[in-house]
C-alpha atoms as a PDB file:
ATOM      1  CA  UNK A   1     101.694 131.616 128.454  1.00  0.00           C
ATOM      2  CA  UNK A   2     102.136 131.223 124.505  1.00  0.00           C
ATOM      3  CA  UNK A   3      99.013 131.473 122.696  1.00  0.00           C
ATOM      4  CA  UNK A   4      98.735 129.191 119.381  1.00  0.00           C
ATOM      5  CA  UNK A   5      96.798 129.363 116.591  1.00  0.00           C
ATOM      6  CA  UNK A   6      95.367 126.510 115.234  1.00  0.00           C
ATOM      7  CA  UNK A   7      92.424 125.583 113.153  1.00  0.00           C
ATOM      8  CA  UNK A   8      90.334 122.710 114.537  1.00  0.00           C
ATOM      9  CA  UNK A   9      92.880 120.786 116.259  1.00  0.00           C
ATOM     10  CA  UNK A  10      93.107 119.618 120.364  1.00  0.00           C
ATOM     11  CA  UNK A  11      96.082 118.236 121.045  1.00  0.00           C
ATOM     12  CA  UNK A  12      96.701 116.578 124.652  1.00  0.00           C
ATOM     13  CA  UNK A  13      99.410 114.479 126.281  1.00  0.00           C
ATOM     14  CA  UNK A  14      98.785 111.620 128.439  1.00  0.00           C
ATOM     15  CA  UNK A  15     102.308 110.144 130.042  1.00  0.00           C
ATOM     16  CA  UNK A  16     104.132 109.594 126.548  1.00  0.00           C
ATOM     17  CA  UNK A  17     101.097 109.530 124.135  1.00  0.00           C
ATOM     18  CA  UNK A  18     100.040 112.662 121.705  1.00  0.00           C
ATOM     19  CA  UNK A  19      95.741 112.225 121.267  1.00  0.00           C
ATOM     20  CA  UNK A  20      95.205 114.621 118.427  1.00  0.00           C
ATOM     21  CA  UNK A  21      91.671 115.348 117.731  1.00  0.00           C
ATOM     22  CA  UNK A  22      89.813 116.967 114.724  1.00  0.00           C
ATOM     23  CA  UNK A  23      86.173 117.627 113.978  1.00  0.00           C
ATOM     24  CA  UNK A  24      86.226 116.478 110.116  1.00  0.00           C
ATOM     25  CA  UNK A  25      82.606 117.909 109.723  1.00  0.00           C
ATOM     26  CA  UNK A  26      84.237 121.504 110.135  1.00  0.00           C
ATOM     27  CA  UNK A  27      85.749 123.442 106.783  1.00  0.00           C
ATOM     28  CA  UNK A  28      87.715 126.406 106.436  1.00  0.00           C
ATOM     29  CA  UNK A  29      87.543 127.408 102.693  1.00  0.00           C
ATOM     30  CA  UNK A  30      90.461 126.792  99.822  1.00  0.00           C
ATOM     31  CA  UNK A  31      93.983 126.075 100.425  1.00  0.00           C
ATOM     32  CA  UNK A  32      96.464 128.909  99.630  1.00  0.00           C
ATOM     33  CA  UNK A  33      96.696 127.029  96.005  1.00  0.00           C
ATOM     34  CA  UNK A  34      92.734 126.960  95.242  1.00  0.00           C
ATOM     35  CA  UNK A  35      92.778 122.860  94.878  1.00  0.00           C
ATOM     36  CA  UNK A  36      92.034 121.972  98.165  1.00  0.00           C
ATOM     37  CA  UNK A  37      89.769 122.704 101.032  1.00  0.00           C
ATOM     38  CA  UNK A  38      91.493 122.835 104.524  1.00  0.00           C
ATOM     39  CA  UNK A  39      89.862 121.466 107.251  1.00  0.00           C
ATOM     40  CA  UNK A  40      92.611 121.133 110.052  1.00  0.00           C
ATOM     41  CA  UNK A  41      95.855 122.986 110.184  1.00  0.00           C
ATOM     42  CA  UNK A  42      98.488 124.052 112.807  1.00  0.00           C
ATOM     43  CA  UNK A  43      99.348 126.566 110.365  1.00  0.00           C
ATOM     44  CA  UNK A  44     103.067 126.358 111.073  1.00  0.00           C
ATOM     45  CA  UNK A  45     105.365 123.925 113.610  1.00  0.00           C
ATOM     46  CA  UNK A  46     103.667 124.328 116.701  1.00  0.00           C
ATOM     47  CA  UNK A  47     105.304 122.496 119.943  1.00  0.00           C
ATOM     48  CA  UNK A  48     103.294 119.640 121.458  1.00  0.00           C
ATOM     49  CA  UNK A  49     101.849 120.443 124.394  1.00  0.00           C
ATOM     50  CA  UNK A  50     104.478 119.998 128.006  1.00  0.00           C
ATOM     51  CA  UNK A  51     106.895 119.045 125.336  1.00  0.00           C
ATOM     52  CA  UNK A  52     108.679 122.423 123.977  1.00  0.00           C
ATOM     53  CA  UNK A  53     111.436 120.304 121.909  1.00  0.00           C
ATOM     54  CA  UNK A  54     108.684 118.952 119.727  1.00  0.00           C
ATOM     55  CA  UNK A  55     107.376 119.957 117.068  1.00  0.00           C
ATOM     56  CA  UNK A  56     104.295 119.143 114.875  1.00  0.00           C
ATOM     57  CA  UNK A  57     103.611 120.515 112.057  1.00  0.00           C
ATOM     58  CA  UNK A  58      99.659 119.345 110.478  1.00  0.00           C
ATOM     59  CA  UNK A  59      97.819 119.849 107.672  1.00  0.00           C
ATOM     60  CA  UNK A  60      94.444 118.338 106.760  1.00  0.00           C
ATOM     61  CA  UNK A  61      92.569 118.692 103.945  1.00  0.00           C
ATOM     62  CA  UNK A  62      90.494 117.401 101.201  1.00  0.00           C
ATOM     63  CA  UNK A  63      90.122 117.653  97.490  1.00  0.00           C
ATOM     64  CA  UNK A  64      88.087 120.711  96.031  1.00  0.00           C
END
C-alpha cells in the first residue's frame, strides 16, 4: 500500500466518475511564492484512486 500525501483533498471513484472533495473553510498558510494562500493541494501528480495510469495533479488556493 502507497501512502499519499495530500492536503485537504478525498478523492473516490464510483464506476467511471472521480468525486473530489475539499473543505474550503480549511487553510494551510502562503504558497511557496508568498501571494497566495493554499488551501488544497496534491502536492505533486498523484494517481486517482483504482486507476494507477492517471494522474491528477491539484492545486487550490486563494489570493493573499
Amino acid at each position: 500500500m502507497r501512502l499519499i500525501s495530500m492536503k485537504n483533498i478525498d478523492m473516490a471513484v464510483e464506476g467511471d466518475i472521480l468525486t473530489i472533495r475539499v473543505d474550503l473553510k480549511r487553510e494551510f498558510g502562503e504558497s511557496k511564492s508568498g501571494k497566495s494562500i493554499t488551501i488544497a493541494s496534491t502536492e505533486g501528480n498523484v494517481s486517482v484512486p483504482e486507476h494507477e495510469e492517471i494522474k491528477i495533479g491539484l492545486n487550490i488556493y486563494r489570493k493573499k
